[in-house]
Protein backbone atom coordinates (compact mmCIF):
# COMPACT_ATOMS: atom_id res chain seq x y z
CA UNK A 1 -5.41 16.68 -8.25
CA UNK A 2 -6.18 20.36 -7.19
CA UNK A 3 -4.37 21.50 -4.37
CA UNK A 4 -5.22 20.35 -1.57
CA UNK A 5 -5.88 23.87 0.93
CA UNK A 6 -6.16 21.17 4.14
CA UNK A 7 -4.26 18.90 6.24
CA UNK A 8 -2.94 15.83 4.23
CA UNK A 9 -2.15 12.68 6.82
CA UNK A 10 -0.33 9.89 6.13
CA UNK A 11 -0.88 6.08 7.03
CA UNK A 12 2.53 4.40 7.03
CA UNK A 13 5.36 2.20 8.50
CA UNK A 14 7.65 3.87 10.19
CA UNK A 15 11.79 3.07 9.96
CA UNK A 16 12.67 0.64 12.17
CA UNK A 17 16.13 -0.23 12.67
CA UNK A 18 17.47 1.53 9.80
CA UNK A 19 14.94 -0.22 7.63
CA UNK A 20 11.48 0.56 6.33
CA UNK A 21 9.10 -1.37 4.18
CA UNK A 22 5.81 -0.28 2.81
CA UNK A 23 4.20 -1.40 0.40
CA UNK A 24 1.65 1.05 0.37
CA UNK A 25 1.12 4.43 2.05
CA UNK A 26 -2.11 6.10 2.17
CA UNK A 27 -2.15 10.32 1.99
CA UNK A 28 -5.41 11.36 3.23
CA UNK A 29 -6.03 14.97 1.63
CA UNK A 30 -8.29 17.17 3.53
CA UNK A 31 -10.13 20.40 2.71
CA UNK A 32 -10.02 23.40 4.98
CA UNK A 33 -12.63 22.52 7.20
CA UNK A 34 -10.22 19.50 7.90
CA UNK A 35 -12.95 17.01 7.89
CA UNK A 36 -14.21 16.84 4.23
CA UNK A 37 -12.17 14.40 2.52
CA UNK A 38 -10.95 15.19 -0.97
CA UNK A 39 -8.84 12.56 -1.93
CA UNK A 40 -6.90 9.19 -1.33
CA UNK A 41 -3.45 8.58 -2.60
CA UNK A 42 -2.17 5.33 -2.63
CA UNK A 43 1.45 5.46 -2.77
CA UNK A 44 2.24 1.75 -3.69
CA UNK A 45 6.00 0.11 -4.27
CA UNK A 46 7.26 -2.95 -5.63
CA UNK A 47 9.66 -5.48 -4.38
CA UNK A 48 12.24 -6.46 -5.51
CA UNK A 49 12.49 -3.57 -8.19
CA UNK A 50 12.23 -0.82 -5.72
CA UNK A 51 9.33 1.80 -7.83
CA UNK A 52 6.65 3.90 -6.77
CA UNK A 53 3.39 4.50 -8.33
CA UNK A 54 0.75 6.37 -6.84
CA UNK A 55 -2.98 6.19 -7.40
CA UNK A 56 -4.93 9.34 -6.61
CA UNK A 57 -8.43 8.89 -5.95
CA UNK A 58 -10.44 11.62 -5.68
CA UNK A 59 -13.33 11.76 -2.95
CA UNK A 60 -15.54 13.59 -6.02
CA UNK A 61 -14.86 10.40 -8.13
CA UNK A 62 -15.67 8.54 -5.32
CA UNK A 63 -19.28 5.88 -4.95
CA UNK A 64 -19.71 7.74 -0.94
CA UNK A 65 -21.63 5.65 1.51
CA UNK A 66 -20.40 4.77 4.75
CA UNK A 67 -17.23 3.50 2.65
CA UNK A 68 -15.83 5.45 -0.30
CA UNK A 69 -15.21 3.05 -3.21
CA UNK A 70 -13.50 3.02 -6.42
CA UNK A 71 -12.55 1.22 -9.47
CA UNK A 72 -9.03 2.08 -11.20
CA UNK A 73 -6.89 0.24 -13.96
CA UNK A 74 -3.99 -1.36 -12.54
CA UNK A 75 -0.97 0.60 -14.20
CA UNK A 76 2.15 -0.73 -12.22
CA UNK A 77 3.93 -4.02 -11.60
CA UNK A 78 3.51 -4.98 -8.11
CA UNK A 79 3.78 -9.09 -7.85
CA UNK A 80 5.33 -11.20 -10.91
CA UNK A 81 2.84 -13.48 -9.74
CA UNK A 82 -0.18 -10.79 -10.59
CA UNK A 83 -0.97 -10.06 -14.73
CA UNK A 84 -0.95 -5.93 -15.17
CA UNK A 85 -4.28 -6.52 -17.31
CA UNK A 86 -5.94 -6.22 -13.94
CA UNK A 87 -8.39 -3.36 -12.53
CA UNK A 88 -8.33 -2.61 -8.66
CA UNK A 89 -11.45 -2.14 -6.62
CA UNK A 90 -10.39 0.04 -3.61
CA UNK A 91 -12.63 0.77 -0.66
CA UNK A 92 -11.69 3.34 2.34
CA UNK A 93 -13.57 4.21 5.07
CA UNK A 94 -13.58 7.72 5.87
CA UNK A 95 -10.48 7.97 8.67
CA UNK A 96 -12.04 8.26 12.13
CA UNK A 97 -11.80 6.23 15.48
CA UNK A 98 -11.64 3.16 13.18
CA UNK A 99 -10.65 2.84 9.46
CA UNK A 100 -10.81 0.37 6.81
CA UNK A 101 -8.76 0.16 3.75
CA UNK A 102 -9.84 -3.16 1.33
CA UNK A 103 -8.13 -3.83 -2.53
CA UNK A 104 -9.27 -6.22 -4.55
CA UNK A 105 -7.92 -6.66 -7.69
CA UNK A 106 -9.90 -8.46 -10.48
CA UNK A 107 -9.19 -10.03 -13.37
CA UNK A 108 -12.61 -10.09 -15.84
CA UNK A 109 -14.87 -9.42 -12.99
CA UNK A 110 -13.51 -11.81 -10.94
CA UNK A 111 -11.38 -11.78 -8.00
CA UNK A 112 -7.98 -13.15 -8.01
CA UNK A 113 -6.54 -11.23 -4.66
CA UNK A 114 -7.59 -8.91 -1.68
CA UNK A 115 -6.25 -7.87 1.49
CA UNK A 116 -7.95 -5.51 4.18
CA UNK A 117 -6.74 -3.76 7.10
CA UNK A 118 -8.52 -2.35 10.15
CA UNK A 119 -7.31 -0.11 12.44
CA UNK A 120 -8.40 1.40 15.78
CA UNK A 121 -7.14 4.98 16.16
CA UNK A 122 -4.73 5.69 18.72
CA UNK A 123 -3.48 9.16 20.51
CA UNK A 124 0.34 10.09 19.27
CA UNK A 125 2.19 10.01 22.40
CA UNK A 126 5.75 8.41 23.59
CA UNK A 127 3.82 6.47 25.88
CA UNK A 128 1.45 5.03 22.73
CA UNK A 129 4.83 4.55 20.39
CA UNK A 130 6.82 2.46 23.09
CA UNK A 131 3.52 0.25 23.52
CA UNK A 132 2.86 -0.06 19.70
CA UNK A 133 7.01 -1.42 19.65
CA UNK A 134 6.42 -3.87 22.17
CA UNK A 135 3.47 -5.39 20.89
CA UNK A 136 4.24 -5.54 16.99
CA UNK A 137 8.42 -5.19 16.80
CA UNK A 138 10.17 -4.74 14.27
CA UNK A 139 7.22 -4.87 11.93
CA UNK A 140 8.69 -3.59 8.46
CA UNK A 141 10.92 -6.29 8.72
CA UNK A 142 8.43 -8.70 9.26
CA UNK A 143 6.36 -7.18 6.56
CA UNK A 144 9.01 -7.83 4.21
CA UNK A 145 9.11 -11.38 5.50
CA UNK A 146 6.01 -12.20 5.12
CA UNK A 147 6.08 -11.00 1.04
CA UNK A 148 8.72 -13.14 0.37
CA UNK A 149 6.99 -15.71 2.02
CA UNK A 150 3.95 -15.78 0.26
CA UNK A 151 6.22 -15.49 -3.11
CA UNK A 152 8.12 -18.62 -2.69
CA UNK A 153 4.73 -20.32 -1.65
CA UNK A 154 3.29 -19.00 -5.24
CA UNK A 155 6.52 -20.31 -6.70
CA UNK A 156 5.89 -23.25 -5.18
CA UNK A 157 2.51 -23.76 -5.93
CA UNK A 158 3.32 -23.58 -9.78
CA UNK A 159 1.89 -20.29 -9.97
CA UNK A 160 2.15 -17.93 -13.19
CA UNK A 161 5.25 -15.99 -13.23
CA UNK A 162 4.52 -12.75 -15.02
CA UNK A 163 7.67 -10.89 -15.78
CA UNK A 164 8.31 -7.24 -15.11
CA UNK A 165 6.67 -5.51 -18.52
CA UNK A 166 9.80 -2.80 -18.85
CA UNK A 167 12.09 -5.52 -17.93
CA UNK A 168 14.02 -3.35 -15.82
CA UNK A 169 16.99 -4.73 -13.24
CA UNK A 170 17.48 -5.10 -9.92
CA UNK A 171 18.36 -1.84 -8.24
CA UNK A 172 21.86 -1.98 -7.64
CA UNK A 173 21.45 -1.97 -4.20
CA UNK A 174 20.34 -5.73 -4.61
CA UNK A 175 23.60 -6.85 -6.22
CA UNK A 176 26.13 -8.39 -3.91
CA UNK A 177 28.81 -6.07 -4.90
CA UNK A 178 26.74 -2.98 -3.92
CA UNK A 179 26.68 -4.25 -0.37
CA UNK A 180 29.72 -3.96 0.05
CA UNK A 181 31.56 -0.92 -2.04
């Protein structure tokens, strides 16, 4: 990706508690006029094995409507419960007063998982923050929750287990002794 010569602003979780969880993070990357958008990055992480992979998609490469769409080869191990020959159809409404992010990944033109989420904009104020704690608290933690959740209800649906391809280990931070040394 070119540099970008505009604002670049980032959809995220913040830390709460000492802890943050996101399993994506979306950098919207601006040119100078601030309004044209140039590209998406989709900064995506895996749990348990703690990696990043980020998936840059260009507004040029982009199908533009109303919603910019676009098709990319899943590259990184996100779910054990999710085969890497995969590709991901990703969908992103321009960021306004509302926005819309939608994956679906598919698996020989067919759909095998998709989540969406729609957002109202809000003005960044103490005021906004405080509100936004009160009505959704402690949210990374129930993000995290709610993947492990849905993993031991694959698990116990019988579903595939596909291992991690590089095989790598648990961060250390994982491991019982590295909780407490």
């Amino acid at each position: 990706l070119e540099q970008s010569s505009g604002p670049i602003r980032l959809l995220t979780h913040p830390r709460y508690l000492g802890f943050v969880m996101n399993p994506v993070s979306f950098y919207f990357c601006y040119d100078s006029d601030g309004t044209t958008l140039r590209a998406v990055v989709a900064d995506v992480t895996n749990t348990p094995w703690g990696e990043r992979h980020s998936y840059v998609i260009r507004a040029a490469d982009m199908h533009q409507t109303a919603i910019f769409s676009r098709t990319l080869e899943k590259e990184f191990h996100v779910s054990p419960f999710l085969p890497m020959d995969m590709t991901y159809q990703w969908q992103f409404s321009a960021p306004a007063e509302q926005l819309k992010v939608h994956i679906e990944a598919q698996r020989q033109d067919r759909p095998v998982f998709a989540a969406t989420m729609s957002l109202a904009r809000r003005p960044w104020s103490t005021a906004n923050l405080r509100r936004a704690l009160w009505r959704f608290p402690l949210m990374t933690h129930r993000v995290a929750a709610a993947i492990y959740w849905q993993a031991l209800q694959l698990w116990w649906k019988g579903a595939t287990y596909h291992p991690h391809p590089t095989k790598v280990a648990l961060p250390e931070i994982m491991t019982h002794e590295a909780k407490f040394t």
